[in-house]
C-alpha atoms as a PDB file:
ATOM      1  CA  UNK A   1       6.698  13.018 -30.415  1.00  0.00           C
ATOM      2  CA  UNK A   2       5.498  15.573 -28.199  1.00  0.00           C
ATOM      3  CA  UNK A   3       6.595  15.146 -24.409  1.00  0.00           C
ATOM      4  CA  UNK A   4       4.694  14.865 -21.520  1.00  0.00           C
ATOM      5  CA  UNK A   5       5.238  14.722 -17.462  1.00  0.00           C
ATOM      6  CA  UNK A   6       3.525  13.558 -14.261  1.00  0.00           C
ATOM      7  CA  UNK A   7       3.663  13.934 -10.580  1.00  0.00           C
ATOM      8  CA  UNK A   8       4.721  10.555  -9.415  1.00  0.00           C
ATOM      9  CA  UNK A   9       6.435   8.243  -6.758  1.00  0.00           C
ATOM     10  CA  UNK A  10       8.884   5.783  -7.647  1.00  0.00           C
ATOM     11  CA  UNK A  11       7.836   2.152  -6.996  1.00  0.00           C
ATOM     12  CA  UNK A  12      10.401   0.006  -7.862  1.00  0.00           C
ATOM     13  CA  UNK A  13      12.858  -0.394 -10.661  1.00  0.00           C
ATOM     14  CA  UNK A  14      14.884  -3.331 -12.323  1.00  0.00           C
ATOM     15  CA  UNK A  15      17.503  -3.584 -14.671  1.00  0.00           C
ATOM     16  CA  UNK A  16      16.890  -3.919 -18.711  1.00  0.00           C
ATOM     17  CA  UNK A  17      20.065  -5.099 -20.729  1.00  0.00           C
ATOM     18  CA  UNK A  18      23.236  -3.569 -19.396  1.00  0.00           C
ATOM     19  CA  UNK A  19      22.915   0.632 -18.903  1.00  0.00           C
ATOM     20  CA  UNK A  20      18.971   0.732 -19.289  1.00  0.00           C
ATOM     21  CA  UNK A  21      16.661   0.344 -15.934  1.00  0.00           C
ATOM     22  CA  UNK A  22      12.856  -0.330 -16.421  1.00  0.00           C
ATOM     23  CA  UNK A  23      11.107   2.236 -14.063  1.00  0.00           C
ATOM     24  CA  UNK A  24       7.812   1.214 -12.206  1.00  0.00           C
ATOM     25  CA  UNK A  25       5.755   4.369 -11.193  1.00  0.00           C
ATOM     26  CA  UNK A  26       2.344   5.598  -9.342  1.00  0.00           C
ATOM     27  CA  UNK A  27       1.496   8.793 -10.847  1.00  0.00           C
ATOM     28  CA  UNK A  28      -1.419  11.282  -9.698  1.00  0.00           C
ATOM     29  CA  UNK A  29      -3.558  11.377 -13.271  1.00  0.00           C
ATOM     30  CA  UNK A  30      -2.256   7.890 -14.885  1.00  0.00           C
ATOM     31  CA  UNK A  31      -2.378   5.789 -12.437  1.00  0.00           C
ATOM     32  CA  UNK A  32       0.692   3.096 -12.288  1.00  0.00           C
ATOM     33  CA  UNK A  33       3.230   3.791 -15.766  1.00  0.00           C
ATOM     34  CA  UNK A  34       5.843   2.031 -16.824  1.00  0.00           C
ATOM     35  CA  UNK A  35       8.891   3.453 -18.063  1.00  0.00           C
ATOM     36  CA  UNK A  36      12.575   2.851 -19.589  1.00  0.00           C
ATOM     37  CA  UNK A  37      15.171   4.926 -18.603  1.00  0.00           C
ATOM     38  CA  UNK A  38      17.976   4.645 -20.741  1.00  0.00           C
ATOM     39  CA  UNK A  39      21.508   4.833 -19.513  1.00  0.00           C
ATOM     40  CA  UNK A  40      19.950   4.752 -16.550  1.00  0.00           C
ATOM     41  CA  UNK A  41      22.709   2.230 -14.951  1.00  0.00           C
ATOM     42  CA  UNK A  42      25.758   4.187 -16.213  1.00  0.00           C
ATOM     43  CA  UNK A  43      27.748   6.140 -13.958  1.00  0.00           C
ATOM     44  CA  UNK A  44      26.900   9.360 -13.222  1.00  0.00           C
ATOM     45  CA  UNK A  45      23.845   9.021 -15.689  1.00  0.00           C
ATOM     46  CA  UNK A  46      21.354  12.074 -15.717  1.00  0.00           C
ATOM     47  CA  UNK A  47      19.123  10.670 -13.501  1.00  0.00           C
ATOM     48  CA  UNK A  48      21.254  11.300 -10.750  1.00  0.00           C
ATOM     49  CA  UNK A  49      19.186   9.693  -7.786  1.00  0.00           C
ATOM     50  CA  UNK A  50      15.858  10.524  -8.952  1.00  0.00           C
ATOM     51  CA  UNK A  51      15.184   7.142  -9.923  1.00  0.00           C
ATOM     52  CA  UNK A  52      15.705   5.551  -6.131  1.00  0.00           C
ATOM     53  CA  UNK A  53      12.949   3.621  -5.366  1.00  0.00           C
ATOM     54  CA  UNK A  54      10.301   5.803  -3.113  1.00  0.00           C
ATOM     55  CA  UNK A  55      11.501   9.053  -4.681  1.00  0.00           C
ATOM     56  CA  UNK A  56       9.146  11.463  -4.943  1.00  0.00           C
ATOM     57  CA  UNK A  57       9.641  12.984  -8.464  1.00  0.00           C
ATOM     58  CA  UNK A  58       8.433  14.588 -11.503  1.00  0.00           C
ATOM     59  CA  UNK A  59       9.102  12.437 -14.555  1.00  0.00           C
ATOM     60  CA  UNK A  60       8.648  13.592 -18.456  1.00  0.00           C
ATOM     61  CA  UNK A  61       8.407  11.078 -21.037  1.00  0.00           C
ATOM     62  CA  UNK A  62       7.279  10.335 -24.564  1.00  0.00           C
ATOM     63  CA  UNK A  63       4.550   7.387 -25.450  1.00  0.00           C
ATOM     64  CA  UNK A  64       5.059   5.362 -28.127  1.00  0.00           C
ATOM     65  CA  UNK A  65       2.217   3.966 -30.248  1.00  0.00           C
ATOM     66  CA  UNK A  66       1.298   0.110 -29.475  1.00  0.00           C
ATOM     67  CA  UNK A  67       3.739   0.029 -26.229  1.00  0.00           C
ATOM     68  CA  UNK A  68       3.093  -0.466 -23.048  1.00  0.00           C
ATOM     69  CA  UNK A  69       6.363   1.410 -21.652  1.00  0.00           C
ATOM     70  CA  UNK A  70       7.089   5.097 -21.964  1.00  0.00           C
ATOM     71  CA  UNK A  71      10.509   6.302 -22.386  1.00  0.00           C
ATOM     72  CA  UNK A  72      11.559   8.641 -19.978  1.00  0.00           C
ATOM     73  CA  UNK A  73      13.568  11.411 -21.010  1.00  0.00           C
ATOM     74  CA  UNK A  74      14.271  13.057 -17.265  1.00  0.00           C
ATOM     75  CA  UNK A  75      13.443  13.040 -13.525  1.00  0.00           C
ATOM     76  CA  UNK A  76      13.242  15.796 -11.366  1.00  0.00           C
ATOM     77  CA  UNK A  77      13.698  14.738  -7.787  1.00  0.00           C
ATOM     78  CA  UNK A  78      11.084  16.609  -5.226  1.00  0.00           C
ATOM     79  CA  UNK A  79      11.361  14.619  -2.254  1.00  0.00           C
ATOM     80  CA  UNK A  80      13.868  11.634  -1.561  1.00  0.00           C
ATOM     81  CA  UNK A  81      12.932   9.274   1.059  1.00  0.00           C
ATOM     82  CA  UNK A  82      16.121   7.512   1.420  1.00  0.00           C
ATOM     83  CA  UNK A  83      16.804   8.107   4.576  1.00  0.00           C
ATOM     84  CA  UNK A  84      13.836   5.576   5.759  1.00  0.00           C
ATOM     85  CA  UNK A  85      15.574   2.294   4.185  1.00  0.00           C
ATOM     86  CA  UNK A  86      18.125   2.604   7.099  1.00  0.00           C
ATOM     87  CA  UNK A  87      15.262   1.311   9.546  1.00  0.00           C
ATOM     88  CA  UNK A  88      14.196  -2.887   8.318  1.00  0.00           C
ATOM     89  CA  UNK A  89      11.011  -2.551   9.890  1.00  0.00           C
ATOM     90  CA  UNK A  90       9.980   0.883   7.546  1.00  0.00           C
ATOM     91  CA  UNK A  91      11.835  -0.943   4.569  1.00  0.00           C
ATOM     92  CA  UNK A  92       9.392  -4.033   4.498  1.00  0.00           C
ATOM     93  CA  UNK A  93       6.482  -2.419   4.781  1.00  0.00           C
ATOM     94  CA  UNK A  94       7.054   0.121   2.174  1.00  0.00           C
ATOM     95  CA  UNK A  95       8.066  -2.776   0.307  1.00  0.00           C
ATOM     96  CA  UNK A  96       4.881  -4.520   0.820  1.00  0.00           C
ATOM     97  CA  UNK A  97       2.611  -1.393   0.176  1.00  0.00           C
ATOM     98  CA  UNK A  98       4.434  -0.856  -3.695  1.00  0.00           C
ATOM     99  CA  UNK A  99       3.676  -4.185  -4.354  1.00  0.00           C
ATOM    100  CA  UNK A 100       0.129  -4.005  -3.512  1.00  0.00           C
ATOM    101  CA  UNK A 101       0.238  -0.388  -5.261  1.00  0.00           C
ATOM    102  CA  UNK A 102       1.527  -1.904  -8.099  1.00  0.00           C
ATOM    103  CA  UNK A 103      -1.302  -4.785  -8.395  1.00  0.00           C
ATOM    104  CA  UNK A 104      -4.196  -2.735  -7.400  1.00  0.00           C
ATOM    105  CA  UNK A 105      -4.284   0.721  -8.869  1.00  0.00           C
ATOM    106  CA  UNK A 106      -4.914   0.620 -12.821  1.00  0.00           C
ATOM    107  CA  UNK A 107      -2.438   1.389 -15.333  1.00  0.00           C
ATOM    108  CA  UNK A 108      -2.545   5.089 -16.960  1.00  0.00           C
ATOM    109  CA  UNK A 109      -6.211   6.092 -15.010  1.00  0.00           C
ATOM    110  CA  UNK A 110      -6.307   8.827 -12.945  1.00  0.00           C
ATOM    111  CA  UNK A 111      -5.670   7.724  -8.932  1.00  0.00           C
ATOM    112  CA  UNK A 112      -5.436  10.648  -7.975  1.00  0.00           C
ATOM    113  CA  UNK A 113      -6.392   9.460  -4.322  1.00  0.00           C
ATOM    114  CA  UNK A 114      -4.619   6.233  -4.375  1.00  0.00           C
ATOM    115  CA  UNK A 115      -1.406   8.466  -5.408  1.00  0.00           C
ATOM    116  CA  UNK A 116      -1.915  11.298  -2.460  1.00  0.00           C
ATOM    117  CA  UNK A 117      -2.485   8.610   0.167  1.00  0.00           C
ATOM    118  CA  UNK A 118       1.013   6.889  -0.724  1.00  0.00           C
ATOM    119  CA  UNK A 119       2.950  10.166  -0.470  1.00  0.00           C
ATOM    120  CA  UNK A 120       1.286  10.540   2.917  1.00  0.00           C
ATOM    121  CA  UNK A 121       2.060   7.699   4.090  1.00  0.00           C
ATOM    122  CA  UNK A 122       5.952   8.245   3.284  1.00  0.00           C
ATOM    123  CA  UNK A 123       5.908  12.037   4.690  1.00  0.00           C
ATOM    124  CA  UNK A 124       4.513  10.038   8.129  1.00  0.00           C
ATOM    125  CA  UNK A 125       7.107   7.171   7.998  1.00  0.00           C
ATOM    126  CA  UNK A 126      10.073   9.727   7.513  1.00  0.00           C
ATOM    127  CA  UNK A 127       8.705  11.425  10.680  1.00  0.00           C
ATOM    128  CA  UNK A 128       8.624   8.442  12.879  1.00  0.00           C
ATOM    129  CA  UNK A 129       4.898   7.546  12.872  1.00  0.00           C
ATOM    130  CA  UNK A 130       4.466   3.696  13.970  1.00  0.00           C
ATOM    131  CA  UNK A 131       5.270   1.813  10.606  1.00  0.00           C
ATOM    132  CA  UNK A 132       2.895  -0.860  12.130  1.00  0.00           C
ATOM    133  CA  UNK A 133      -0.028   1.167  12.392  1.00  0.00           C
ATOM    134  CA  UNK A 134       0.664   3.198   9.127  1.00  0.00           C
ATOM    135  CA  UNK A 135       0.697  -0.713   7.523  1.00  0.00           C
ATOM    136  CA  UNK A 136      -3.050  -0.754   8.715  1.00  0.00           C
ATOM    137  CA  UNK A 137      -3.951   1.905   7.857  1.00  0.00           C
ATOM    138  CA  UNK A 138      -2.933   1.478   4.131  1.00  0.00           C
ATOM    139  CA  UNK A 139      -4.673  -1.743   3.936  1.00  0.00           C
ATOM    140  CA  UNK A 140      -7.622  -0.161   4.712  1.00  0.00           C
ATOM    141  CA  UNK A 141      -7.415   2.810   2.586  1.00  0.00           C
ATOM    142  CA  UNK A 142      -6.522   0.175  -0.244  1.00  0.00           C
ATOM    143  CA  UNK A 143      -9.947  -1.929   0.300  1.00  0.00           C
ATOM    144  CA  UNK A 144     -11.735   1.181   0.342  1.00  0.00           C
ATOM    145  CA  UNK A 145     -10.656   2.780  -2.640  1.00  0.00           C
ATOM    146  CA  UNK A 146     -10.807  -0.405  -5.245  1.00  0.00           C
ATOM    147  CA  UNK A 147     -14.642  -1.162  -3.694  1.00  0.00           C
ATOM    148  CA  UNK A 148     -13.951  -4.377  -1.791  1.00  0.00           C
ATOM    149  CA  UNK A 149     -14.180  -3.184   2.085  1.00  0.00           C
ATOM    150  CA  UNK A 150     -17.546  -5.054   3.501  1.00  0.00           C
ATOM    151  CA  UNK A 151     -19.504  -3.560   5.728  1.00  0.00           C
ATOM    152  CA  UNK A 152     -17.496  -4.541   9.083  1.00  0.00           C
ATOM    153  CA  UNK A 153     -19.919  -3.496  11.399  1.00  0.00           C
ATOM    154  CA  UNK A 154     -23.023  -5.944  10.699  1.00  0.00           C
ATOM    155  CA  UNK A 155     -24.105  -9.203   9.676  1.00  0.00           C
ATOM    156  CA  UNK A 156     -24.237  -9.604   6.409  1.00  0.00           C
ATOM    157  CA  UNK A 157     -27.095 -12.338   6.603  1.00  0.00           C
ATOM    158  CA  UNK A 158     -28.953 -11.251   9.599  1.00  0.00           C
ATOM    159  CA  UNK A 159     -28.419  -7.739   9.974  1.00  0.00           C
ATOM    160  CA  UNK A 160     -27.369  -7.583  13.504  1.00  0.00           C
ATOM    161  CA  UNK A 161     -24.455  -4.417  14.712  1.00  0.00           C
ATOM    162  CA  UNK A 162     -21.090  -6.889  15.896  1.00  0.00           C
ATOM    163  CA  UNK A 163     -20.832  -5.998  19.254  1.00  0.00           C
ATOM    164  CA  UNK A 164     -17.909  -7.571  21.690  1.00  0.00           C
ATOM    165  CA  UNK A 165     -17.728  -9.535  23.483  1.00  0.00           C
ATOM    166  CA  UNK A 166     -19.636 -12.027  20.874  1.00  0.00           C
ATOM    167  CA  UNK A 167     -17.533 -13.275  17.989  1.00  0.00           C
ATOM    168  CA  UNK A 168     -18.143 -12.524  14.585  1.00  0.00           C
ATOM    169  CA  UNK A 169     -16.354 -14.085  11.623  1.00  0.00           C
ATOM    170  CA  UNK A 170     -15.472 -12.491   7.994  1.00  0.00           C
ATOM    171  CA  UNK A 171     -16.095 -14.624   4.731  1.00  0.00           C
ATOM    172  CA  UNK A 172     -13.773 -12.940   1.864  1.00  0.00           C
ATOM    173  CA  UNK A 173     -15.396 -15.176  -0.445  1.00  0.00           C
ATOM    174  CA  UNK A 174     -19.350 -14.256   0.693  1.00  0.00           C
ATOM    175  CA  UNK A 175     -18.043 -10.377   0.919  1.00  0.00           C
ATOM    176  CA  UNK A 176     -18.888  -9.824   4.277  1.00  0.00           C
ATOM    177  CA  UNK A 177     -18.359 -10.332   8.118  1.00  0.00           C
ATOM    178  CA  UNK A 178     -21.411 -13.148   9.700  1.00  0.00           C
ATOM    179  CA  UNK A 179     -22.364 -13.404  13.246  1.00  0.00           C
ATOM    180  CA  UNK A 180     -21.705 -16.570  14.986  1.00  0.00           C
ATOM    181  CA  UNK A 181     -24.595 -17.614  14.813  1.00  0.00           C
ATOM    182  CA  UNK A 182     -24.578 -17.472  10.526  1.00  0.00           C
ATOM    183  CA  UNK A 183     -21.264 -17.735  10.003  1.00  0.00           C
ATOM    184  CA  UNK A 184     -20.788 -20.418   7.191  1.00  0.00           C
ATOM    185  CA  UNK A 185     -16.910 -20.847   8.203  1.00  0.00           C
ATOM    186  CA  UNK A 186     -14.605 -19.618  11.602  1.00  0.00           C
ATOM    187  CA  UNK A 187     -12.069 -19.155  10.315  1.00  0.00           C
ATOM    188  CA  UNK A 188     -11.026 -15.091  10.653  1.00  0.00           C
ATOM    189  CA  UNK A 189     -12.410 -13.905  13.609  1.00  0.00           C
ATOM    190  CA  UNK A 190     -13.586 -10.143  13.411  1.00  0.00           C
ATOM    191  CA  UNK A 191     -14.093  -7.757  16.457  1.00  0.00           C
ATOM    192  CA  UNK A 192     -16.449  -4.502  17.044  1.00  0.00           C
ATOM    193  CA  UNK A 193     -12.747  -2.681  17.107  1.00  0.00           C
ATOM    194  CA  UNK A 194     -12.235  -3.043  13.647  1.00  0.00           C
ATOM    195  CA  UNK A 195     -14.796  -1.168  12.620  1.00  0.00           C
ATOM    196  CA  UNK A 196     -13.847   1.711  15.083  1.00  0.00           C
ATOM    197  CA  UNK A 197     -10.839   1.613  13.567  1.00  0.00           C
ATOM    198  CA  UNK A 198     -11.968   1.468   9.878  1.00  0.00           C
ATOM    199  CA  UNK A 199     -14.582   4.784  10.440  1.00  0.00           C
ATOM    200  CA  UNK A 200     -11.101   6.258  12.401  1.00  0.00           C
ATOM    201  CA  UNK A 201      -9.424   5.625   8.876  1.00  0.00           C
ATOM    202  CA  UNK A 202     -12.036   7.108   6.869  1.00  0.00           C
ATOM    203  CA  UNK A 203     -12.127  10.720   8.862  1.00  0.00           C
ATOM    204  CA  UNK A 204      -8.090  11.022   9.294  1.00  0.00           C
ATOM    205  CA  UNK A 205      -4.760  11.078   7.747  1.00  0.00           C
ATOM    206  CA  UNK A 206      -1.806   9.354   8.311  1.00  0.00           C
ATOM    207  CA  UNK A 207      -0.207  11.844  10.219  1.00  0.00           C
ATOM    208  CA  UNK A 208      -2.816  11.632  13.219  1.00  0.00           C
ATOM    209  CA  UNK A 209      -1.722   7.558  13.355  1.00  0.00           C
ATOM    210  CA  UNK A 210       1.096   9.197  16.019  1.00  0.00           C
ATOM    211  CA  UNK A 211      -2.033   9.286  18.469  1.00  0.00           C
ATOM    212  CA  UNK A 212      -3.984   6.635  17.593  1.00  0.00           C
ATOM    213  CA  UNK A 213      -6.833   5.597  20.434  1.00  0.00           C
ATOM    214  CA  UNK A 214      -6.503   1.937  19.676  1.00  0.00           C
ATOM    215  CA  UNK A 215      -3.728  -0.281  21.497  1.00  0.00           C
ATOM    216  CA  UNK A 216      -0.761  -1.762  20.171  1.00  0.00           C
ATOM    217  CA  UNK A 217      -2.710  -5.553  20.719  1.00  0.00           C
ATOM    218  CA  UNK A 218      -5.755  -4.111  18.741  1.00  0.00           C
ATOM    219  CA  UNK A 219      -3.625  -2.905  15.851  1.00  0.00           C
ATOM    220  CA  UNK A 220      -1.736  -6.592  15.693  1.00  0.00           C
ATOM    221  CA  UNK A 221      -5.190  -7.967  15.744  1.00  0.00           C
ATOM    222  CA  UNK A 222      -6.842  -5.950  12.585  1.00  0.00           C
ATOM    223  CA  UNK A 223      -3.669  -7.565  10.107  1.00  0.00           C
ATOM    224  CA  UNK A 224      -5.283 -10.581  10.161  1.00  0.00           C
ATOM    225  CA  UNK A 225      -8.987  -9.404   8.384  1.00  0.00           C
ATOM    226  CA  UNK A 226      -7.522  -6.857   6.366  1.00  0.00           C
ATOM    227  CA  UNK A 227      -4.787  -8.991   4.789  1.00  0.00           C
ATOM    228  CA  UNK A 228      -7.228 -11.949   4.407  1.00  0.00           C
ATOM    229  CA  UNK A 229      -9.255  -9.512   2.263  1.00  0.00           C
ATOM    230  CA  UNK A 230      -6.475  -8.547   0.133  1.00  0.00           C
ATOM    231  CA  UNK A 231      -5.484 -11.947  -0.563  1.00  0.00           C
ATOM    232  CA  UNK A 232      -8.931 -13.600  -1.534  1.00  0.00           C
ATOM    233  CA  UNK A 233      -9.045 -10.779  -3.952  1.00  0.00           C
ATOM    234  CA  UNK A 234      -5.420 -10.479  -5.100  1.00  0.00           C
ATOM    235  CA  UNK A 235      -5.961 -14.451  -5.776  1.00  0.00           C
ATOM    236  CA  UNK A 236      -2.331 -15.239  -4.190  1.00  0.00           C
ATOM    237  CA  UNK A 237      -0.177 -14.595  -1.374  1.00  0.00           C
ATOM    238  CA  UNK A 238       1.904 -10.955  -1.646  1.00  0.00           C
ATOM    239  CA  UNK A 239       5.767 -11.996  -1.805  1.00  0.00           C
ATOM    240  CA  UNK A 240       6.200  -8.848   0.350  1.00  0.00           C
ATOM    241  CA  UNK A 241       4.306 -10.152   2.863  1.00  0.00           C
ATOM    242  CA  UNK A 242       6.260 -12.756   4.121  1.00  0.00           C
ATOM    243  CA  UNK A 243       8.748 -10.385   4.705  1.00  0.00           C
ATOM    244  CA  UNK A 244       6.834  -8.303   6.842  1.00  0.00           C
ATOM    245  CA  UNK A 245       4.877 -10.681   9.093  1.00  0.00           C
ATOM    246  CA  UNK A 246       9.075 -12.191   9.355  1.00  0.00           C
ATOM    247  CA  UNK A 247       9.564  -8.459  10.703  1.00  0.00           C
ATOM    248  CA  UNK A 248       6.299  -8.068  13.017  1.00  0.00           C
ATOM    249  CA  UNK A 249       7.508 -11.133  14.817  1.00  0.00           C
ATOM    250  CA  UNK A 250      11.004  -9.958  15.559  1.00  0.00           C
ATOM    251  CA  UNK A 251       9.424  -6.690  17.194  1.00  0.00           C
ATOM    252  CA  UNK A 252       7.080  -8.953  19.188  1.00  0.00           C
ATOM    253  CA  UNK A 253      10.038 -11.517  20.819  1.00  0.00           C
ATOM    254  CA  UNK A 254      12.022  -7.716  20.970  1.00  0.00           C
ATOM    255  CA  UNK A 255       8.652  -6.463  22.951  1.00  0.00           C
ATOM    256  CA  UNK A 256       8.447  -9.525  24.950  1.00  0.00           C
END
C-alpha cells in the first residue's frame, strides 16, 4: 500500500485495546481523519509526543479499502502546544473548539481554511491573546465557513439596518435576526455590536484579537447569539461547553 502524509493538528485521541490509541485529526487537504496508531500507548513508543492532543504535526499513513480509519505509520512533531494546558481557562476552550472542529468540518475534504484558522488560533493562545475573545472569534469563523452565519445586521422580514439602542432578536430556526417589531420569539437578544464585531472577524486574524476595539462586556455579550447558532444547527448541546461557560463564570466572580 503506498503511503501518504498530511499537514495536520491533533484533536483528540483515546485509547483502542491495550498499546493502540485511536488518533482524531484536522488536516489541511482531508479535512478531519481518523487514525490508529499502534503501540501507540507503550512506553517509549515511536510517537514520542507527537501524538499530544493540539500538536501540530505531520502524520503519514496508509488507507485501507472499506475503512474508515487510516493507520498511521509516524508523526513528525512541528509545533507542540503543551505548554497552554497549564492555564484551565486556555484548556476548556481549546477543548470546546476540537469538539466543534470535530463535528463541523467534513471528513477527508479539503478545509484548507477551517485547518489554517485552528493553527492560528493556537499560535495566538500560546502568546497570551485573551482566550475569551479568541473563543468568539472561532465561533464566528466556524458559522461563516459551513454557510450558516445570517445576515446580523438587518431584518430578515422587514429589511430594516439593527441599530442600538432598539432591540433586535435572532431566530436560529427562521435563519435570521428580526426587529422587535417582527420578531416571532424574544428570546436571544441581538445588538448593532455584533455585527461590528462579525465584519471585524471577517477582515482580521487572530493575532490582532490582542487589540480588539470592543469591551470586555461586549465580548461576554456576543457568546450568547453565536453559541445559540451553533446549537440549533449542531441539534444538541456541546459537552465542552458546559465546561467553558463553568470557566467564564469563575473569571467573572474573580473580576468582580
Amino acid at each position: 500500500m503506498p503511503r501518504d502524509q498530511a499537514e495536520a493538528i491533533v484533536l483528540r485521541t483515546f485509547p483502542l485495546a491495550d498499546q493502540d490509541k485511536i488518533v482524531v485529526f484536522l488536516t489541511a487537504e482531508r479535512g478531519v481523519l481518523r487514525g490508529v496508531a499502534k503501540g501507540a500507548r507503550k512506553f517509549a513508543n515511536r510517537f514520542g509526543s507527537s501524538l499530544e492532543p493540539l500538536s501540530h504535526v505531520i502524520v503519514f499513513f496508509y488507507e485501507k479499502e472499506r475503512s474508515d480509519l487510516v493507520t498511521i505509520s509516524s508523526c513528525d512533531l512541528r509545533e507542540s502546544f503543551f505548554d497552554v494546558f497549564s492555564d484551565p481557562a486556555a484548556a476548556f476552550a481549546l477543548s470546546y473548539m476540537s469538539e466543534l472542529t470535530e463535528e463541523f468540518v467534513p471528513v477527508r475534504a479539503r478545509e484548507n481554511l477551517a485547518f489554517r484558522l485552528f493553527l492560528s488560533i493556537l499560535r495566538a493562545v500560546r502568546d497570551k491573546v485573551d482566550v475569551q475573545i479568541l473563543t468568539r472569534y472561532f465561533e464566528a469563523w466556524l458559522l461563516r465557513l459551513n454557510g450558516i452565519l445570517p445576515d446580523i445586521r438587518r431584518c430578515r422580514l422587514c429589511r430594516r439596518a439593527i441599530e442600538d439602542p432598539a432591540p433586535a432578536w435572532l431566530s436560529p430556526r427562521r435563519d435570521g435576526v428580526f426587529c422587535d417589531a417582527c420578531a416571532p420569539s424574544r428570546k436571544e437578544e441581538i445588538r448593532e455590536s455584533l455585527g461590528r464585531f462579525l465584519s471585524w472577524v471577517r477582515d482580521n486574524p487572530p493575532s490582532a484579537c490582542a487589540s480588539l476595539p470592543f469591551s470586555a462586556g461586549e465580548i461576554r455579550s456576543f457568546a450568547g447569539a453565536l453559541q445559540a447558532m451553533i446549537v440549533f444547527h449542531l441539534e444538541r448541546e456541546p459537552k465542552s461547553r458546559r465546561w467553558l461557560q463553568d470557566e467564564n463564570g469563575l473569571s467573572e466572580r474573580k473580576e468582580s
